[in-house]
Protein backbone atom coordinates (compact mmCIF):
# COMPACT_ATOMS: atom_id res chain seq x y z
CA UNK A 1 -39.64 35.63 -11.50
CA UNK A 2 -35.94 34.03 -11.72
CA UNK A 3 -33.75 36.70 -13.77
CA UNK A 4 -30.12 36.63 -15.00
CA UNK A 5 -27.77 39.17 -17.45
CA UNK A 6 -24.76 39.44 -18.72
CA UNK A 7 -22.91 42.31 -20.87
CA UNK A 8 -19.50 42.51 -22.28
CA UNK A 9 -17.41 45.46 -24.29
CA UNK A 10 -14.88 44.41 -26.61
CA UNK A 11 -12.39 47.20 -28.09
CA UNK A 12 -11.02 45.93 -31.47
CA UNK A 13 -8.83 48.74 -32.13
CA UNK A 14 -7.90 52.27 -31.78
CA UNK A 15 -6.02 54.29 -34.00
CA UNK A 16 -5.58 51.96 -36.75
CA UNK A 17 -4.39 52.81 -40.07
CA UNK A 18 -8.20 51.49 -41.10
CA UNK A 19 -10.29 53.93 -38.53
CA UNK A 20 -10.05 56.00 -35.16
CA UNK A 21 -11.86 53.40 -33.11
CA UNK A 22 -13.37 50.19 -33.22
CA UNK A 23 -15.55 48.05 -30.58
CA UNK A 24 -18.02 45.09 -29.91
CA UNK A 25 -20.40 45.04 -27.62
CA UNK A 26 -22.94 42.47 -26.30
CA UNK A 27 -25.32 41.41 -23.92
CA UNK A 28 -27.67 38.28 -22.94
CA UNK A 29 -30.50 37.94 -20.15
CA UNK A 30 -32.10 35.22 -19.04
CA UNK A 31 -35.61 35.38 -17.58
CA UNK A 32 -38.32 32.53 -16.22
CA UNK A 33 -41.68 33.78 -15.46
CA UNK A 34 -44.36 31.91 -13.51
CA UNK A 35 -47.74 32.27 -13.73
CA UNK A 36 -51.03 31.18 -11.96
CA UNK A 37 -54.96 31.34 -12.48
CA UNK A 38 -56.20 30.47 -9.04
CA UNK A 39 -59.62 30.16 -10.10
CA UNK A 40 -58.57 26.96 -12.69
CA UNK A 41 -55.82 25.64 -10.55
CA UNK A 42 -53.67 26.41 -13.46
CA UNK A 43 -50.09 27.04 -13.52
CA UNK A 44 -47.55 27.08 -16.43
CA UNK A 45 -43.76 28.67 -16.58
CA UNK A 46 -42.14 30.60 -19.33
CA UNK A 47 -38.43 30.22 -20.23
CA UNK A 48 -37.02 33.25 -22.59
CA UNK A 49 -33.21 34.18 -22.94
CA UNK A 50 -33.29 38.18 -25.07
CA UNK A 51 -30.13 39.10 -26.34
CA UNK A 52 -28.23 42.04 -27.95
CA UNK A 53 -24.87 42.59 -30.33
CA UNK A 54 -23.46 45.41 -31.45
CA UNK A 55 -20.52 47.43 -32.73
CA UNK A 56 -19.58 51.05 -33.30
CA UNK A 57 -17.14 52.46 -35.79
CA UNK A 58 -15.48 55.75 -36.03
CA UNK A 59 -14.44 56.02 -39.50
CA UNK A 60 -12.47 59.28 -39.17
CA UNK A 61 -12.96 61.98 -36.06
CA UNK A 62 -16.71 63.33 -36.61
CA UNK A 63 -17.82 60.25 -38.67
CA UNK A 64 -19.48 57.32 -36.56
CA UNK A 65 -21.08 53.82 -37.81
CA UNK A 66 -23.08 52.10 -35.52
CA UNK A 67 -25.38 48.88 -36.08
CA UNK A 68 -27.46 46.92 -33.36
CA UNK A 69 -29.03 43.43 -33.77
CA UNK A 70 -31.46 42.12 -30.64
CA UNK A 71 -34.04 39.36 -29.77
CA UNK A 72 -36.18 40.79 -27.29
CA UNK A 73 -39.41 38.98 -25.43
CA UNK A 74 -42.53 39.90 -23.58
CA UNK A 75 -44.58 38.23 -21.70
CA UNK A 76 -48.13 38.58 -21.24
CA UNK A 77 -49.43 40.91 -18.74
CA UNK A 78 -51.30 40.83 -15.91
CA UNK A 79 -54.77 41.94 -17.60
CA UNK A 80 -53.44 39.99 -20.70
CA UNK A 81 -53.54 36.81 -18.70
CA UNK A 82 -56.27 37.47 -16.22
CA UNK A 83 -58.80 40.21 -16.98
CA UNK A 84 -62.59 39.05 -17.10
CA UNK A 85 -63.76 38.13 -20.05
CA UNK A 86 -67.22 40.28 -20.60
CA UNK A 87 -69.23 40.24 -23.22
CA UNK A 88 -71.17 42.69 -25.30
CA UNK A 89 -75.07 43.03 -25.38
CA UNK A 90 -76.17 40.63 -28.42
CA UNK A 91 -77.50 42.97 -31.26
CA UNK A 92 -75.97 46.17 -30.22
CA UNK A 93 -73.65 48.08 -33.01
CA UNK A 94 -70.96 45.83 -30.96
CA UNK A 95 -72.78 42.80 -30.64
CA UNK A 96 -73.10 41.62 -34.31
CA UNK A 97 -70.86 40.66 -37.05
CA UNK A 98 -71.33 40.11 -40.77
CA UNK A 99 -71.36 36.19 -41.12
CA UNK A 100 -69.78 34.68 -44.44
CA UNK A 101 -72.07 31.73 -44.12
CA UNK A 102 -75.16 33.63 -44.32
CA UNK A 103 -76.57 33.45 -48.08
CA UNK A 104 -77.35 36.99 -49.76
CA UNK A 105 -76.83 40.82 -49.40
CA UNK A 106 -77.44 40.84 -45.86
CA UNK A 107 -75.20 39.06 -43.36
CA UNK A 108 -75.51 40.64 -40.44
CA UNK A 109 -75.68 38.31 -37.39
CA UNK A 110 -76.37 39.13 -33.86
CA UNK A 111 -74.33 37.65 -30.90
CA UNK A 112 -72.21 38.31 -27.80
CA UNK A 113 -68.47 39.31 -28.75
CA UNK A 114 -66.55 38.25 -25.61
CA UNK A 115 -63.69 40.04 -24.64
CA UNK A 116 -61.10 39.69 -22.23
CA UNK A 117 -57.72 38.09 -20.88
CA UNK A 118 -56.47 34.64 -22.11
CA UNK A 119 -54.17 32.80 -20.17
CA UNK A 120 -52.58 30.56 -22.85
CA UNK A 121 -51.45 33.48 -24.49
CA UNK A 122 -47.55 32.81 -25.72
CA UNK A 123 -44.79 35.36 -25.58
CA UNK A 124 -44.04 38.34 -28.32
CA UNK A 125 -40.41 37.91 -29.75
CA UNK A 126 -39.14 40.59 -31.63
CA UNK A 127 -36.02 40.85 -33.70
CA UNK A 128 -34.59 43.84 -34.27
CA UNK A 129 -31.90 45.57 -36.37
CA UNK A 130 -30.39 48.82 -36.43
CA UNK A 131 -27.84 50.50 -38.23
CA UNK A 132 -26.78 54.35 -38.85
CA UNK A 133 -24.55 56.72 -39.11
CA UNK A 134 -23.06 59.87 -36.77
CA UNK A 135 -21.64 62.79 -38.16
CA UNK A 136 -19.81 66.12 -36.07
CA UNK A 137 -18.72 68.33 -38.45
CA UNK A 138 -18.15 71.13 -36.37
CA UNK A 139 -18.36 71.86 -32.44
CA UNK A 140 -21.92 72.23 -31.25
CA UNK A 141 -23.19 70.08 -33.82
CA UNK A 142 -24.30 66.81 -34.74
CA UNK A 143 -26.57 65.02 -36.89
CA UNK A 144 -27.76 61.21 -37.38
CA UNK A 145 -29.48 58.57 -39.59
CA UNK A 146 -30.36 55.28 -39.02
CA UNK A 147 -32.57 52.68 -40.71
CA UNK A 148 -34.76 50.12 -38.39
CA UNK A 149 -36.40 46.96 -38.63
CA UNK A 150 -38.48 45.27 -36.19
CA UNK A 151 -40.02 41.72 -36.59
CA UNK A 152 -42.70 41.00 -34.23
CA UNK A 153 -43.98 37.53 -33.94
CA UNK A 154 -46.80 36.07 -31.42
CA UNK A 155 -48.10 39.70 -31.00
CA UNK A 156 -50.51 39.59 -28.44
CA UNK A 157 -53.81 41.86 -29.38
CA UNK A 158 -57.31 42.29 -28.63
CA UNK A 159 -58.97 41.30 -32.29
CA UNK A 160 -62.43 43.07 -33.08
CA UNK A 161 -65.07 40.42 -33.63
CA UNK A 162 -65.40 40.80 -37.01
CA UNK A 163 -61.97 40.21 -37.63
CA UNK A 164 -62.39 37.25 -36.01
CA UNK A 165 -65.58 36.23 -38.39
CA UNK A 166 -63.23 37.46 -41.25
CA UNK A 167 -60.57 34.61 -40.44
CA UNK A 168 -63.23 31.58 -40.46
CA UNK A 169 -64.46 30.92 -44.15
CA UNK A 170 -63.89 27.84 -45.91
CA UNK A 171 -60.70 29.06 -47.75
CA UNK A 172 -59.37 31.33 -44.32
CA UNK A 173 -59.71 28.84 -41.85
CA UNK A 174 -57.74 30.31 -38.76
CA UNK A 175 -59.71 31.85 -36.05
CA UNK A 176 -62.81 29.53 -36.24
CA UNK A 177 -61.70 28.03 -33.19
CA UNK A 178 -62.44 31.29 -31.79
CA UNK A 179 -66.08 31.12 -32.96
CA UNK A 180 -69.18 28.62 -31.37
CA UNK A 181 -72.28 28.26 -34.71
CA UNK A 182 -75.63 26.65 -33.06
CA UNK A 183 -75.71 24.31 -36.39
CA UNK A 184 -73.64 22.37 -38.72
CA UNK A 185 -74.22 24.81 -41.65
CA UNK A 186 -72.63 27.76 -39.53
CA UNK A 187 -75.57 30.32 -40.41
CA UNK A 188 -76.17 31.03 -36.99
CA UNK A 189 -72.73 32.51 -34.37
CA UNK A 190 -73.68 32.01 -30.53
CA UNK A 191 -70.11 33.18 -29.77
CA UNK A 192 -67.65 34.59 -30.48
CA UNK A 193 -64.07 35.02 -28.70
CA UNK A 194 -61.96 38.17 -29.25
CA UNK A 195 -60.10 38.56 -25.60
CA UNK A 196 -56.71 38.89 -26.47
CA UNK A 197 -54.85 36.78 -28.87
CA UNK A 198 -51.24 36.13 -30.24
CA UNK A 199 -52.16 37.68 -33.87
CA UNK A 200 -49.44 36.53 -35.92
CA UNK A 201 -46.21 38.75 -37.13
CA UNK A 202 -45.91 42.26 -37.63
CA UNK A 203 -42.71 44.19 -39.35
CA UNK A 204 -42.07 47.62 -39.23
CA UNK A 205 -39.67 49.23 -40.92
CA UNK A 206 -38.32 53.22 -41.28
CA UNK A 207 -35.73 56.05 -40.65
CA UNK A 208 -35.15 58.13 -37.93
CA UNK A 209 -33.10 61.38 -38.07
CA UNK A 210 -31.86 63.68 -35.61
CA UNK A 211 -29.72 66.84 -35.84
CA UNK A 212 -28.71 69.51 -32.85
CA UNK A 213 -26.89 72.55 -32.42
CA UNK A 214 -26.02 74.14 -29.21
CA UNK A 215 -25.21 78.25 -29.70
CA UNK A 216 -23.26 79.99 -26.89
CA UNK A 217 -24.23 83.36 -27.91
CA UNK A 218 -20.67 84.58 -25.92
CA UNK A 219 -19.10 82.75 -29.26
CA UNK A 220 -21.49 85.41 -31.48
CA UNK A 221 -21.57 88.42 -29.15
CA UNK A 222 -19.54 89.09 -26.70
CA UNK A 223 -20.42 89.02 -23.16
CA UNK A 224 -23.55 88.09 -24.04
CA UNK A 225 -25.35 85.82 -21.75
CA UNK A 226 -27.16 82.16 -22.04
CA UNK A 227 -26.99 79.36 -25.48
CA UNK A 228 -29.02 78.65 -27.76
CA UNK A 229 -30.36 75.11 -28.16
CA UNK A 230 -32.32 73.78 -31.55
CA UNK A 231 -33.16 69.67 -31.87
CA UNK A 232 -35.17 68.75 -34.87
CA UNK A 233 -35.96 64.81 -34.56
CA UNK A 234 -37.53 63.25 -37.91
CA UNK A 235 -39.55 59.68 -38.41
CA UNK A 236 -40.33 58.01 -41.81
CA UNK A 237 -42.09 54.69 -41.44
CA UNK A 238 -42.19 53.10 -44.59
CA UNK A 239 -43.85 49.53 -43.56
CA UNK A 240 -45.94 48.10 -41.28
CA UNK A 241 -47.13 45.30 -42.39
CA UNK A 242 -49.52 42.73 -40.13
CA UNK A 243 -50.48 38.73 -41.03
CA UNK A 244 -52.67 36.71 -38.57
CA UNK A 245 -50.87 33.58 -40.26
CA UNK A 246 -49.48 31.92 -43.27
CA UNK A 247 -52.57 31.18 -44.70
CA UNK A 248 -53.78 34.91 -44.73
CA UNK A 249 -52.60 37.95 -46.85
CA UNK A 250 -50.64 40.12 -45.43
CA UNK A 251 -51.93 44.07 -44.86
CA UNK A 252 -49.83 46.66 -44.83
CA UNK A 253 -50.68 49.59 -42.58
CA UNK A 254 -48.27 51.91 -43.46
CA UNK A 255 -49.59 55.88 -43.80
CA UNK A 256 -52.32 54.86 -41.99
CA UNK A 257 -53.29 57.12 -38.83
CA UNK A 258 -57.42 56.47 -38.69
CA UNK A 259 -58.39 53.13 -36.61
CA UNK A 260 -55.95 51.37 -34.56
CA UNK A 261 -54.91 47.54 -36.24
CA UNK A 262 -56.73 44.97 -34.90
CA UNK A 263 -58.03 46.20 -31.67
CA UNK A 264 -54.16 46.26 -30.35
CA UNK A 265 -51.44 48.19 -28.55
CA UNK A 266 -49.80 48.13 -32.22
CA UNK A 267 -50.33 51.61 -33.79
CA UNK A 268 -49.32 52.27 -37.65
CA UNK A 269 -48.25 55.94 -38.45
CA UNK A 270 -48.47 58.55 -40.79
CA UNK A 271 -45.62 58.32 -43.32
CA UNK A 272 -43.84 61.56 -41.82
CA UNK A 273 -44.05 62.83 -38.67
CA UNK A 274 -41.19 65.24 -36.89
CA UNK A 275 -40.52 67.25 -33.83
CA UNK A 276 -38.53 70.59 -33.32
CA UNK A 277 -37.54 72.47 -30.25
CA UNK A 278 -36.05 75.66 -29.75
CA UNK A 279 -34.24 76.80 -26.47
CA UNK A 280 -32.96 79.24 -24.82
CA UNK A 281 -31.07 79.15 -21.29
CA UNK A 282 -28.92 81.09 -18.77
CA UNK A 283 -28.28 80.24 -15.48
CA UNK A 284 -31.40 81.24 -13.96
CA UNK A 285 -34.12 81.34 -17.40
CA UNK A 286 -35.21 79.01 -19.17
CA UNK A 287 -37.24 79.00 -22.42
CA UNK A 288 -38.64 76.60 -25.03
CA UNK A 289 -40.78 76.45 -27.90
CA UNK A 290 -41.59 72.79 -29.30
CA UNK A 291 -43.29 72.12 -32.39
CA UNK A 292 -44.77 68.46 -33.23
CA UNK A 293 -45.94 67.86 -36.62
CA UNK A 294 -48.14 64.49 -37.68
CA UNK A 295 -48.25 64.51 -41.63
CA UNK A 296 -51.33 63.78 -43.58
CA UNK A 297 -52.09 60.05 -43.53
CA UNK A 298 -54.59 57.30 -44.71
CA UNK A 299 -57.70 56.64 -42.70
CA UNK A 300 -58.05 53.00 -42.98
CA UNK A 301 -56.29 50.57 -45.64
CA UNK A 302 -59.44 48.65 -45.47
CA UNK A 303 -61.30 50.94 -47.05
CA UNK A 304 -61.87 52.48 -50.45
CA UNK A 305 -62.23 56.55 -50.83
CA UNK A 306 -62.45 58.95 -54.24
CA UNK A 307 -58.45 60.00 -53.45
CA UNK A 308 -57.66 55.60 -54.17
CA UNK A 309 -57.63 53.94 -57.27
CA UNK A 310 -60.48 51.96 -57.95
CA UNK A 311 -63.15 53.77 -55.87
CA UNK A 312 -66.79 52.49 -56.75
CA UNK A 313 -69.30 54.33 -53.79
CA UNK A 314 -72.03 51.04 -54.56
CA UNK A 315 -68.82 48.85 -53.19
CA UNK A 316 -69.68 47.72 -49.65
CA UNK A 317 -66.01 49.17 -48.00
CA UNK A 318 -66.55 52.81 -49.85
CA UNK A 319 -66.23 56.19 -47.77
CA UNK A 320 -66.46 59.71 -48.48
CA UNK A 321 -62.86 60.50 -47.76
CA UNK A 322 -60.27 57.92 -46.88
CA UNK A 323 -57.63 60.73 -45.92
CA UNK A 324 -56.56 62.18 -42.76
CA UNK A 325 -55.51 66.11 -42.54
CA UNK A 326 -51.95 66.60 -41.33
CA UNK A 327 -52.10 68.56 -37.82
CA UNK A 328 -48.55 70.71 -36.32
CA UNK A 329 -48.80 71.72 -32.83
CA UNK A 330 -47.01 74.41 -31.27
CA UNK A 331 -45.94 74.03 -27.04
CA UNK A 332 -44.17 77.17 -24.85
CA UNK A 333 -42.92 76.77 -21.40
CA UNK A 334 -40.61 79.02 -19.27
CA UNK A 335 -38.92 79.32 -16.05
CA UNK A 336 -37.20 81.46 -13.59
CA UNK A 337 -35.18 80.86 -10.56
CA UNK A 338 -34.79 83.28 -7.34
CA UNK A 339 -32.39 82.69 -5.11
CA UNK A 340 -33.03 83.75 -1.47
CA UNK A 341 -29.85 83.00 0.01
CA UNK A 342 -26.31 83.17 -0.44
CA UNK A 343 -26.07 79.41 -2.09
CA UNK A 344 -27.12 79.22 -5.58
CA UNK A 345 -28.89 75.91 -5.00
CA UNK A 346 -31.60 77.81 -2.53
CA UNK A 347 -33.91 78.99 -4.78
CA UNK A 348 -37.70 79.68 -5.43
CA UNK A 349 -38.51 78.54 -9.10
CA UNK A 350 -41.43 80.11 -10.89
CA UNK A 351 -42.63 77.89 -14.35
CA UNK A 352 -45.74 77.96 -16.47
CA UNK A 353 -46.62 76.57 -20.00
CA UNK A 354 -48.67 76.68 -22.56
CA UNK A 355 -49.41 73.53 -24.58
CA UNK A 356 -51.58 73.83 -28.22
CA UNK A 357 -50.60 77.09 -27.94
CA UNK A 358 -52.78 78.14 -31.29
CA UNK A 359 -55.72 75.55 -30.09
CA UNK A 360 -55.24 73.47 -32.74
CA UNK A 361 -58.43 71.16 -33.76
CA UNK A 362 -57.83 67.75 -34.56
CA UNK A 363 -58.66 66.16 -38.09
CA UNK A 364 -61.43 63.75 -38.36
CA UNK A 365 -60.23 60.04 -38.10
CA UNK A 366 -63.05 57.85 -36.62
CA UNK A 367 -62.35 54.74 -35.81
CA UNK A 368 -58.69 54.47 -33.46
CA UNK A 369 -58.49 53.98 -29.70
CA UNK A 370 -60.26 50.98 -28.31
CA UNK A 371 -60.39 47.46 -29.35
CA UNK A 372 -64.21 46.82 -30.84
CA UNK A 373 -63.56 49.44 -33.58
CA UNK A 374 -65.53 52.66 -31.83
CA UNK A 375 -64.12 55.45 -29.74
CA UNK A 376 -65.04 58.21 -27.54
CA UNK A 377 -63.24 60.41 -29.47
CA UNK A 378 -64.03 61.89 -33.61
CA UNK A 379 -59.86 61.42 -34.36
CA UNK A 380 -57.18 58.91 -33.54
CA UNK A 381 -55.78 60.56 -29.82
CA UNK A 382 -52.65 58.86 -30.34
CA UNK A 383 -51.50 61.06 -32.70
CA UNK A 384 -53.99 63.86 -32.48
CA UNK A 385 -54.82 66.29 -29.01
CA UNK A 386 -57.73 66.03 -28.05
CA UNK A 387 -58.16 68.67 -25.33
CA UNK A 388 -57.09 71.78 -27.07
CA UNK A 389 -55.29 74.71 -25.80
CA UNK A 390 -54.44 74.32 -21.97
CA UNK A 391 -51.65 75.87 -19.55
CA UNK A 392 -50.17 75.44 -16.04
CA UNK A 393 -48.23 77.35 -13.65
CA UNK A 394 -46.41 76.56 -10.44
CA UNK A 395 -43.82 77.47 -8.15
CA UNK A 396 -41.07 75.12 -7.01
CA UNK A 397 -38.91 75.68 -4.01
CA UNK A 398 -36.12 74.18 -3.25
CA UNK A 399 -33.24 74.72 -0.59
């Protein structure tokens, strides 16, 4: 891999009669990538330049804009490229898929689902934009907003098989390539391809917020040792929308925290999800409390529940519940240091935590965590824990 960057900082002005401070910034890499499949004799190279501009404004003293605009690439992996392609046991729960070209009720049809690397796979190239605002209205504290967008093309996923069969009818006609019938009427799948793909664009868009405050309790009592620390961090993800290609409908994912989409790295969240912490320190003690919330979410946009309009339980795509239970989770650790000599950087450090602290269950959302639509697991582990209460201890040492 050849590799070159470049970054720059232009200050436009300080101290103007229009703001406190004002400066450009700006970078640019260039990257080639080679690749080769020994096995086919195959080699190909991949060209990509990313880049990044942005500027920060301080309006006033305490008040800062900031904005960010990038073009960032990824090439395939190693697996992505070159892992096996395997496929499932024909007529297993993950070796069939309903075939459109099957007449009537029933179109269940039985074959391997290969899965694996693919080493034509192009890069991802994502644009993204950023833009926000600082504030400090008083020492020891400061909060932020900013908006995001991020617009993913070539994403490079591991479809399920039936999404595959989904994208080859006569009106959708973009993964049949991906597909071998045994006839010319297309009743009958022999094969079917789902290693990893480049699965179109994806867009994501949301907030973040963030706000701190740091509490020298000398400034509240006198004398009195150690500061208080609290961080509350805050995530709204309003879109996520995902289109194989122009010819398909878009879906949009967003509030969804049940099955992963498309069999992918590319996880959709609930609508609101935040994190707290709490702190307290002195030279030698340390203690925090952290609390993670995951709000209550969709199970699958794909399907149809009593909570969504137009909910018919005869309808082939109808479940029971199509919502997922919100789930906060509460996490303690603390340390001590000893010192055993006459240097304050000798010291014996004793630590433990407790993480789940209340042994929180996770809500039921089948369906997220590998790529043919089934997991070990009956919730999504990305968002939810899945082992329960659990601590540690140690002792560090250090001199």
């Amino acid at each position: 891999m050849l590799e070159g960057f470049l970054e720059t900082n232009v200050p436009v002005f300080r101290d103007s009669a229009i703001g406190k401070f004002f400066e450009l910034n700006g970078a640019v890499r260039y990257t080639k990538n080679k690749s080769t499949d020994t096995l086919l004799d195959q080699s190909r190279s991949l060209d990509a330049v990313s880049w990044k501009v942005g500027g920060i404004y301080d309006v006033i003293d305490g008040v800062r804009l900031r904005a960010t605009q990038s073009r960032d690439m990824r090439a395939a992996g190693f697996r992505e490229l070159f892992q096996k392609t395997t496929p499932t046991e024909e007529g297993t729960a993950q070796g069939r898929v309903n075939n459109y070209f099957i007449a009537g009720t029933n179109k269940a049809d039985d074959t391997p689902i290969y899965s694996g690397g693919n080493f034509t796979l192009a890069p991802e190239k994502a644009d993204t934009t950023t833009a926000g605002i600082v504030v400090n209205p008083f020492r020891g504290f400061q909060m932020s907003l900013d908006w995001y967008q991020i617009k993913l093309r070539d994403a490079i996923a591991n479809l399920s098989g039936q999404r595959v069969a989904d994208l080859c009818t006569p009106e959708i006609d973009v993964l049949c390539h991906r597909i071998t019938f045994s006839g010319s009427d297309r009743t009958n799948i022999v094969r079917v391809d789902a290693g990893a793909a480049n699965v179109g664009r994806i867009e994501i868009r949301g907030f973040d917020f963030e706000a701190s405050y740091r509490l020298p309790l000398a400034d509240v009592f006198e004398n009195s040792p150690g500061t208080l620390d609290f961080r509350f961090l805050l995530n709204h993800q309003y879109n996520f929308i995902v289109q194989q290609s122009a010819d398909v409908p878009a879906i949009k994912y967003s509030g969804q925290s049940g099955p992963i989409v498309e069999g992918g790295d590319f996880y959709p969240t609930p609508k609101w999800m935040w994190n707290g912490v709490i702190g307290y320190s002195t030279d030698r003690f340390n203690a925090t409390m952290t609390v993670r919330h995951v709000g209550k979410g969709i199970l699958s946009v794909d399907r149809i529940g009593p909570e969504d309009p137009g909910y018919d339980p005869t309808v082939r795509n109808s479940i029971t519940t199509n919502r997922v239970d919100s789930a906060t989770y509460f996490n303690v650790a603390m340390s001590y240091k000893i010192p055993f000599s006459g240097d304050e950087s000798d010291y014996v450090e004793v630590f433990g935590a407790i993480e789940n602290l209340f042994d929180k269950k996770p809500p039921i959302a089948p369906g997220g965590g590998v790529s043919v639509g089934a997991t070990a697991y009956p919730t999504n582990p990305v968002f939810f824990d899945t082992f329960g209460m659990r601590w540690k201890g140690g002792v560090r040492v250090r001199f």
